[in-house]
C-alpha atoms as a PDB file:
ATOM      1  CA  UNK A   1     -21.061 -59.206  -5.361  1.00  0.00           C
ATOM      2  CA  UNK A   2     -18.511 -57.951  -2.487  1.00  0.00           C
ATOM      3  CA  UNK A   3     -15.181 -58.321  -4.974  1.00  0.00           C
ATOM      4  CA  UNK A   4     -17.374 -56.301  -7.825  1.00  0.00           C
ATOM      5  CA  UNK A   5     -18.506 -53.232  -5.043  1.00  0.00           C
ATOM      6  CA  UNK A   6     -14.713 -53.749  -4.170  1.00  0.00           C
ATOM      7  CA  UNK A   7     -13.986 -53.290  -8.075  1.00  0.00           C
ATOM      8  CA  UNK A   8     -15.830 -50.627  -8.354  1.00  0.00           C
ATOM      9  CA  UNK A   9     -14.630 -48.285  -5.014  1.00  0.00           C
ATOM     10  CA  UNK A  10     -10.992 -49.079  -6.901  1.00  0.00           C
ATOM     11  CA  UNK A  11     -12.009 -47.873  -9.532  1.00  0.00           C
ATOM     12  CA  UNK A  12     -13.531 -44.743  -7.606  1.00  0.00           C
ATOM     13  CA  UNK A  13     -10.458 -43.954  -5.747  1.00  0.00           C
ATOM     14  CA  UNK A  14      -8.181 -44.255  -9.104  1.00  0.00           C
ATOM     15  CA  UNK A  15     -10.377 -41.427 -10.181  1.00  0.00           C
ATOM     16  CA  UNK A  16     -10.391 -39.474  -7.913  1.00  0.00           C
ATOM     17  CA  UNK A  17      -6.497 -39.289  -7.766  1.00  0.00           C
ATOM     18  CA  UNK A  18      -5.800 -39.490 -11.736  1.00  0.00           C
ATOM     19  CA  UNK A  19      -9.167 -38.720 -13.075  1.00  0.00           C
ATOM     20  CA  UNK A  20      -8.512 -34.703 -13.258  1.00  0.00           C
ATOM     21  CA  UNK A  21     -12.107 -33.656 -11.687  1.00  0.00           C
ATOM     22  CA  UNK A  22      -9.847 -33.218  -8.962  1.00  0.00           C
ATOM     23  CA  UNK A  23      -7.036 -31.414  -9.575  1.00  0.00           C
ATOM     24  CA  UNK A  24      -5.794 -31.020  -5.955  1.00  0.00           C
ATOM     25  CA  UNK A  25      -5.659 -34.413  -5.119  1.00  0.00           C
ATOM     26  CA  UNK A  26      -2.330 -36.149  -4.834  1.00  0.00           C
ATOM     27  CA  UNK A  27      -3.106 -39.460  -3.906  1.00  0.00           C
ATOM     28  CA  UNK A  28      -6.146 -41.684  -2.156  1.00  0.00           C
ATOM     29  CA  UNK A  29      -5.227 -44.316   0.339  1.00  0.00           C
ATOM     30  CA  UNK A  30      -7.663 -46.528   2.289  1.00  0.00           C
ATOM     31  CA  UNK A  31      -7.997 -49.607   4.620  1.00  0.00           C
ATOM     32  CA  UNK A  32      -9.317 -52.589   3.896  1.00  0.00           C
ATOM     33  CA  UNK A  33     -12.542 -52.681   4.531  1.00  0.00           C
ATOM     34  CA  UNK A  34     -13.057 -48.855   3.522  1.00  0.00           C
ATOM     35  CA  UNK A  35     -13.955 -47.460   6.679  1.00  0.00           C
ATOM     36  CA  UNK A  36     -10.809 -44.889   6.462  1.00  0.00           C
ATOM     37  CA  UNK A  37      -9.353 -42.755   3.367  1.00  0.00           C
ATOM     38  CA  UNK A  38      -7.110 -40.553   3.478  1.00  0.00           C
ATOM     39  CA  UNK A  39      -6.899 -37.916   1.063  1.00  0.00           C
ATOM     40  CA  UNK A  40      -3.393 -36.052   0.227  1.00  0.00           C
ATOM     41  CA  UNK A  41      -4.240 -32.979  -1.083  1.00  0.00           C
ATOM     42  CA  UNK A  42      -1.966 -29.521  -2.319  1.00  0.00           C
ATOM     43  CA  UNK A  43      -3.830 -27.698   0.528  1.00  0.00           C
ATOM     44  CA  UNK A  44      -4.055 -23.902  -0.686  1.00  0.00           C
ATOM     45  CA  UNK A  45      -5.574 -25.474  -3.980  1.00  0.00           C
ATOM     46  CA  UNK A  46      -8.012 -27.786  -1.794  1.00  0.00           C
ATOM     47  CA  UNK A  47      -9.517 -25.478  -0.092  1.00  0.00           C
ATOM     48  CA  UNK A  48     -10.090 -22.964  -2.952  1.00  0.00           C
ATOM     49  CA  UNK A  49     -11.776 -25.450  -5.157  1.00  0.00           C
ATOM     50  CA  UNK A  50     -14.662 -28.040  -4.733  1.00  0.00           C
ATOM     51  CA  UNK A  51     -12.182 -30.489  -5.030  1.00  0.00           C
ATOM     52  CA  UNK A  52     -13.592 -31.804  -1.155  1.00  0.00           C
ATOM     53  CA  UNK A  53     -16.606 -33.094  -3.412  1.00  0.00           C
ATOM     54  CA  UNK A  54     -14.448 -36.010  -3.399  1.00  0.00           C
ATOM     55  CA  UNK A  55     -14.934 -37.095  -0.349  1.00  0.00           C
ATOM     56  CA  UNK A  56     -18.435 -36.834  -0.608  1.00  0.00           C
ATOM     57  CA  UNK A  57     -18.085 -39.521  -3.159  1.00  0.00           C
ATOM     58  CA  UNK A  58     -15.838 -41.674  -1.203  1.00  0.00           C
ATOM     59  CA  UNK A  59     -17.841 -41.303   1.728  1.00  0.00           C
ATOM     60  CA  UNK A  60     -21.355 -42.356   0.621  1.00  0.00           C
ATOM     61  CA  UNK A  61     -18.909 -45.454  -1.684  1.00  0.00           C
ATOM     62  CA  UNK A  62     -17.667 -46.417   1.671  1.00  0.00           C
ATOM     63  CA  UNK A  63     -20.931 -46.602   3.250  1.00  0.00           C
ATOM     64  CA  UNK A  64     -22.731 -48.631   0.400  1.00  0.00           C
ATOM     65  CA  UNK A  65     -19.655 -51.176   0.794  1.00  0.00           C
ATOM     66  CA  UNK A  66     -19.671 -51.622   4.609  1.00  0.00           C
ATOM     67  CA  UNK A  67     -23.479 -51.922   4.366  1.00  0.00           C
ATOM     68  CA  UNK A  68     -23.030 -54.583   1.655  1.00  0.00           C
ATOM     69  CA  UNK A  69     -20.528 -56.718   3.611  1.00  0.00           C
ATOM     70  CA  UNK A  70     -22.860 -56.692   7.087  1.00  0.00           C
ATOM     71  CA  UNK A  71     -21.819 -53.812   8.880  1.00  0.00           C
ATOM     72  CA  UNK A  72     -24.813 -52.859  11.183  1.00  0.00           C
ATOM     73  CA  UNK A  73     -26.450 -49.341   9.996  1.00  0.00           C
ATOM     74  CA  UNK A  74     -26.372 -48.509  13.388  1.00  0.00           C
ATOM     75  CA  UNK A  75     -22.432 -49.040  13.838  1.00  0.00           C
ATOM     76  CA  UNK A  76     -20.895 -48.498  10.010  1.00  0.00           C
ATOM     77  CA  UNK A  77     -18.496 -45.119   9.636  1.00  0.00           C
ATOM     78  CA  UNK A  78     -16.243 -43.680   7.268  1.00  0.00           C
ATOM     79  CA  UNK A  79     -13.650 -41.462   8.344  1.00  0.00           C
ATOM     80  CA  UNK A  80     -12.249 -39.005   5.788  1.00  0.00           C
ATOM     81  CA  UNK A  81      -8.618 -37.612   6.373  1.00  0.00           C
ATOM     82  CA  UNK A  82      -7.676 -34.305   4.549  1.00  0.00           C
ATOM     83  CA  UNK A  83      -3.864 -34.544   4.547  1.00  0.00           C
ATOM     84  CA  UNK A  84      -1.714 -31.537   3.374  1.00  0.00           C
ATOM     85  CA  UNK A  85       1.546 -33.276   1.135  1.00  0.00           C
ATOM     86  CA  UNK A  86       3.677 -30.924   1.536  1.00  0.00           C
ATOM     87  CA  UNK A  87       3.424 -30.872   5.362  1.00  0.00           C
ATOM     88  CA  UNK A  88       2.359 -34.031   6.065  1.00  0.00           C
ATOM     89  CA  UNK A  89      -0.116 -32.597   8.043  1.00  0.00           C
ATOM     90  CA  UNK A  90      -4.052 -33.957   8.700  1.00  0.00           C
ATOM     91  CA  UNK A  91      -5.990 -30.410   8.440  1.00  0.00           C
ATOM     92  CA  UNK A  92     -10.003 -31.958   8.012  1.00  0.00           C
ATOM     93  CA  UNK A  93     -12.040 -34.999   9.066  1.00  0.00           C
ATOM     94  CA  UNK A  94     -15.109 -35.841   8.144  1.00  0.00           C
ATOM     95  CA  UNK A  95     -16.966 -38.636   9.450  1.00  0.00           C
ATOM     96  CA  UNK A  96     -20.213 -40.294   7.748  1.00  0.00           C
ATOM     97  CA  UNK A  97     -22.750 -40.594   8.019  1.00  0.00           C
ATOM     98  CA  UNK A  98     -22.369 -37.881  10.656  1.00  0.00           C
ATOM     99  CA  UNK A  99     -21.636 -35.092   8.255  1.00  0.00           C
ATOM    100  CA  UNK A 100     -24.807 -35.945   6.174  1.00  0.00           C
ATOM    101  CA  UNK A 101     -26.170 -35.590   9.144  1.00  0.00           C
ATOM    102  CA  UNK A 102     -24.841 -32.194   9.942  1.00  0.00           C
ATOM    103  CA  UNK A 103     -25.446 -31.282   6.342  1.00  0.00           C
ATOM    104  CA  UNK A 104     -29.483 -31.728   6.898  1.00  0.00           C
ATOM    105  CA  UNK A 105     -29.163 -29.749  10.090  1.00  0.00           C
ATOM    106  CA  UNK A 106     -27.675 -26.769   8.720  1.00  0.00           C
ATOM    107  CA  UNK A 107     -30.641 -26.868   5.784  1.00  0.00           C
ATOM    108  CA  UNK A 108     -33.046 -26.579   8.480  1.00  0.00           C
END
């Protein structure tokens, strides 16, 4: 069941990068146990699109996977890195499940 959920997130991030949906990504990297993408984006397009939908989607894939393979809900995070490519520079993180979090907050 793990190597098809890790099928599947491949499949996700190849997507994400190539899919078109989002035009400002460049590329999608991640560790190994997808705790941590990074997402290189062309930043002046990223931030006037909804292109950071993305890492919605990578988030919530990342948490499904960790909670799959035995992570602990209490202890399982995804970091997401928002990394400019022409600069090289990190310019957003979001963690989850601490921005869904946030999210419900601000609703209140």
């Amino acid at each position: 069941m793990m190597k098809e959920m890790e099928t599947e997130l491949q499949k996700t991030i190849a997507d994400t990068k190539n899919g078109g949906d989002y035009p400002s990504v460049k590329d999608v990297t991640n560790n190994k146990d997808f705790s941590e993408f990074t997402l290189e984006v062309d930043r002046e397009a990223f931030e006037n699109s909804f292109d950071g939908f993305a890492a919605f989607g990578l988030g919530l894939s990342g948490m499904f996977y960790q909670l799959f393979n035995g992570v602990d809900p209490e202890d399982y995070e995804v970091k997401i890195l928002v990394k400019d490519t022409a600069t090289g520079e990190v310019f957003n993180e979001v963690i989850y499940p601490d921005a869904l979090e946030e999210a419900g907050d601000e609703s209140l």
